[in-house]
N, C-alpha and C. Protein backbone atom coordinates (compact mmCIF):
# COMPACT_ATOMS: atom_id res chain seq x y z
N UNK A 1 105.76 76.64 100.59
CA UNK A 1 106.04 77.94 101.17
C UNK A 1 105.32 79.04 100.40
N UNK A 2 105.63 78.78 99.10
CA UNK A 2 104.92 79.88 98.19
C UNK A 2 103.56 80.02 98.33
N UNK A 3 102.54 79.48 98.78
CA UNK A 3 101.29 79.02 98.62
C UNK A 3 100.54 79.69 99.98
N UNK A 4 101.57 79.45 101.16
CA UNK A 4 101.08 80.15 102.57
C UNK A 4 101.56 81.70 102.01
N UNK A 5 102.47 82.07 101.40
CA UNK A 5 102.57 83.23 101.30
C UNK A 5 101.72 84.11 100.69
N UNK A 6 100.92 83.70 99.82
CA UNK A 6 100.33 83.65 98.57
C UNK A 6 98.90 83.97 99.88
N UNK A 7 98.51 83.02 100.51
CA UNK A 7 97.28 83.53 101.09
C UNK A 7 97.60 84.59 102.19
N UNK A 8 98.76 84.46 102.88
CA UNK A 8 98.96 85.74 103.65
C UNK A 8 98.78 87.20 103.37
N UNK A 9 99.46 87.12 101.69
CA UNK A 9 99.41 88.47 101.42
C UNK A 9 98.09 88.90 100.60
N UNK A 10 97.03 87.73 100.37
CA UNK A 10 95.67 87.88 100.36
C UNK A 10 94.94 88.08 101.11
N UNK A 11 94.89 87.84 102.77
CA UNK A 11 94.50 87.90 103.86
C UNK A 11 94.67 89.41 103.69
N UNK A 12 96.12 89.99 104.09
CA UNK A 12 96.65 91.55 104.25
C UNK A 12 95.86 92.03 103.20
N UNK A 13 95.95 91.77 102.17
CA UNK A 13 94.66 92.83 100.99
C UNK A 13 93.44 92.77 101.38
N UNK A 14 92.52 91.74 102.08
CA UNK A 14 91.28 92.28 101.90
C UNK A 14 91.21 93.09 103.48
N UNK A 15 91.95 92.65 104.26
CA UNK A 15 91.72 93.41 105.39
C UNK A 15 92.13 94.79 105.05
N UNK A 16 92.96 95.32 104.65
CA UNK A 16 93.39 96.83 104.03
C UNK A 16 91.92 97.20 103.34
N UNK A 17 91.07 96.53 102.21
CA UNK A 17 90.01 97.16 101.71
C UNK A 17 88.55 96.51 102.75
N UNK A 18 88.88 96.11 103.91
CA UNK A 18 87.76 95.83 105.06
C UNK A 18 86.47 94.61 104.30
N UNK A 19 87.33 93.92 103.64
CA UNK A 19 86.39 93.05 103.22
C UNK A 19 86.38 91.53 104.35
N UNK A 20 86.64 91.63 105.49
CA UNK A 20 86.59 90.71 106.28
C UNK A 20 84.90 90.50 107.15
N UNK A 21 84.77 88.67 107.61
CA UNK A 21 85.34 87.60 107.08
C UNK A 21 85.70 87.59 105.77
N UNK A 22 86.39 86.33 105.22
CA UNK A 22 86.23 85.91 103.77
C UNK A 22 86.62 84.28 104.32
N UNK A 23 86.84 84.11 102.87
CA UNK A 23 86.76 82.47 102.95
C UNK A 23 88.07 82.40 102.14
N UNK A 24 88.78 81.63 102.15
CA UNK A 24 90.21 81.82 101.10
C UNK A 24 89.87 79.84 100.91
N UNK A 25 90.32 79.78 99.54
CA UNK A 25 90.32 78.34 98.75
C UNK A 25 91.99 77.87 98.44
N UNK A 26 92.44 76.60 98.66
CA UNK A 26 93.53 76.49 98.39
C UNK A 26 93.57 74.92 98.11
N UNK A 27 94.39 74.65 97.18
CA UNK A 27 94.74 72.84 97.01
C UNK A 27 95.91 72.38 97.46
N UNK A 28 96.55 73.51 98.32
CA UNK A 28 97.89 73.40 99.29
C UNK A 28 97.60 72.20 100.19
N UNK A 29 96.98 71.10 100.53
CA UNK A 29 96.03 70.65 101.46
C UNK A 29 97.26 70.26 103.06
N UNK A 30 98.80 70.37 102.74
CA UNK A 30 99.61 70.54 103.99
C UNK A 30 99.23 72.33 104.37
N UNK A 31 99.32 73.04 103.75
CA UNK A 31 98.93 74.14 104.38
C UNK A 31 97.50 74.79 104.99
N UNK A 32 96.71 74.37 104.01
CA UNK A 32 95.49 74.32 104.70
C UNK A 32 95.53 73.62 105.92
N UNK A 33 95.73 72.46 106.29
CA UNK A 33 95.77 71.14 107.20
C UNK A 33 96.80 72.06 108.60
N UNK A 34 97.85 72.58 107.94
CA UNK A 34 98.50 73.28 109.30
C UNK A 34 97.48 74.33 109.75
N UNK A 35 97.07 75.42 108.68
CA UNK A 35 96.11 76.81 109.28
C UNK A 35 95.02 75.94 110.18
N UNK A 36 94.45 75.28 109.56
CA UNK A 36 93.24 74.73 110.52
C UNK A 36 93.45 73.86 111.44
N UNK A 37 94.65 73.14 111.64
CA UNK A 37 95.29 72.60 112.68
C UNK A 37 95.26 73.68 114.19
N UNK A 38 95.48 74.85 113.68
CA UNK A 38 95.87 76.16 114.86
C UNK A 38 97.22 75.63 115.70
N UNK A 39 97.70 74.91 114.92
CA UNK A 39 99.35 74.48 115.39
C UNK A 39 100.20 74.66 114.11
N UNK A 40 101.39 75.10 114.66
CA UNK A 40 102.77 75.44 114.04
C UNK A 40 104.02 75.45 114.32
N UNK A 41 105.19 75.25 113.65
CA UNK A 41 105.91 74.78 113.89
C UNK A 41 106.86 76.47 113.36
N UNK A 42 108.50 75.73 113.80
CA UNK A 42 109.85 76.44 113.10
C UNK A 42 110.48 76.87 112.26
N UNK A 43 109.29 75.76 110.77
CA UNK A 43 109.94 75.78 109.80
C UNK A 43 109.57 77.66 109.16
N UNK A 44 109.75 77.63 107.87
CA UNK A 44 109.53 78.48 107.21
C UNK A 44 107.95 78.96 107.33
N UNK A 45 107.67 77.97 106.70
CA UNK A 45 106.10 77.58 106.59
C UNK A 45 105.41 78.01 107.59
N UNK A 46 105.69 76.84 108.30
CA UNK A 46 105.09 77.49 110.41
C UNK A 46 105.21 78.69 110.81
N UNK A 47 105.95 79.03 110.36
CA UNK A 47 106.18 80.63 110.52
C UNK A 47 105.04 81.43 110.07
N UNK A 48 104.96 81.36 108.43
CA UNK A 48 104.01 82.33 107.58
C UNK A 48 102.70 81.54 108.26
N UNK A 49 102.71 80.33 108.36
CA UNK A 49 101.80 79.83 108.94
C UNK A 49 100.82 80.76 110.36
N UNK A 50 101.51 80.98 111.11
CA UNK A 50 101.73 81.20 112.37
C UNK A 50 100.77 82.72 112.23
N UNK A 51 101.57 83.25 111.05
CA UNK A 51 100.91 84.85 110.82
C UNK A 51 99.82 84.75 110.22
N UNK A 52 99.36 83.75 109.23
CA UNK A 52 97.95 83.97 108.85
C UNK A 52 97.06 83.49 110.18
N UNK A 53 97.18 82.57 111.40
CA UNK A 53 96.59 81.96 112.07
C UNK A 53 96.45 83.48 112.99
N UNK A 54 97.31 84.21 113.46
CA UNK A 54 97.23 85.53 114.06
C UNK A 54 95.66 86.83 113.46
C-alpha cells in the first residue's frame, strides 16, 4: 500500500511543477504489475491504484 502511495504522491509533484511525461522506478513488482495491468480492483491498493492509472 505504502509504495502505490509513495508513487501517487510523486506523480501529483511533478505534475504541480509540469515536469510530465516521466518515468517512475519501483521494486513494488505487485504494484507495478497492477499500474501496467490498467486493471484494478476494491482493495486499498486498487484503489490508489486506480488514481495513479487516471
Amino acid at each position: 500500500m505504502a509504495e502505490a502511495v509513495v508513487i501517487l504522491r510523486g506523480i501529483i509533484f511533478v505534475e504541480k511543477l509540469g515536469l510530465i511525461p516521466v518515468v517512475i522506478d519501483s521494486d513494488a513488482l505487485c504494484v507495478v504489475q497492477m499500474i501496467n495491468s490498467g486493471k484494478h480492483n476494491n482493495t486499498d491498493v486498487g484503489l490508489v491504484v486506480r488514481d495513479i492509472q487516471d
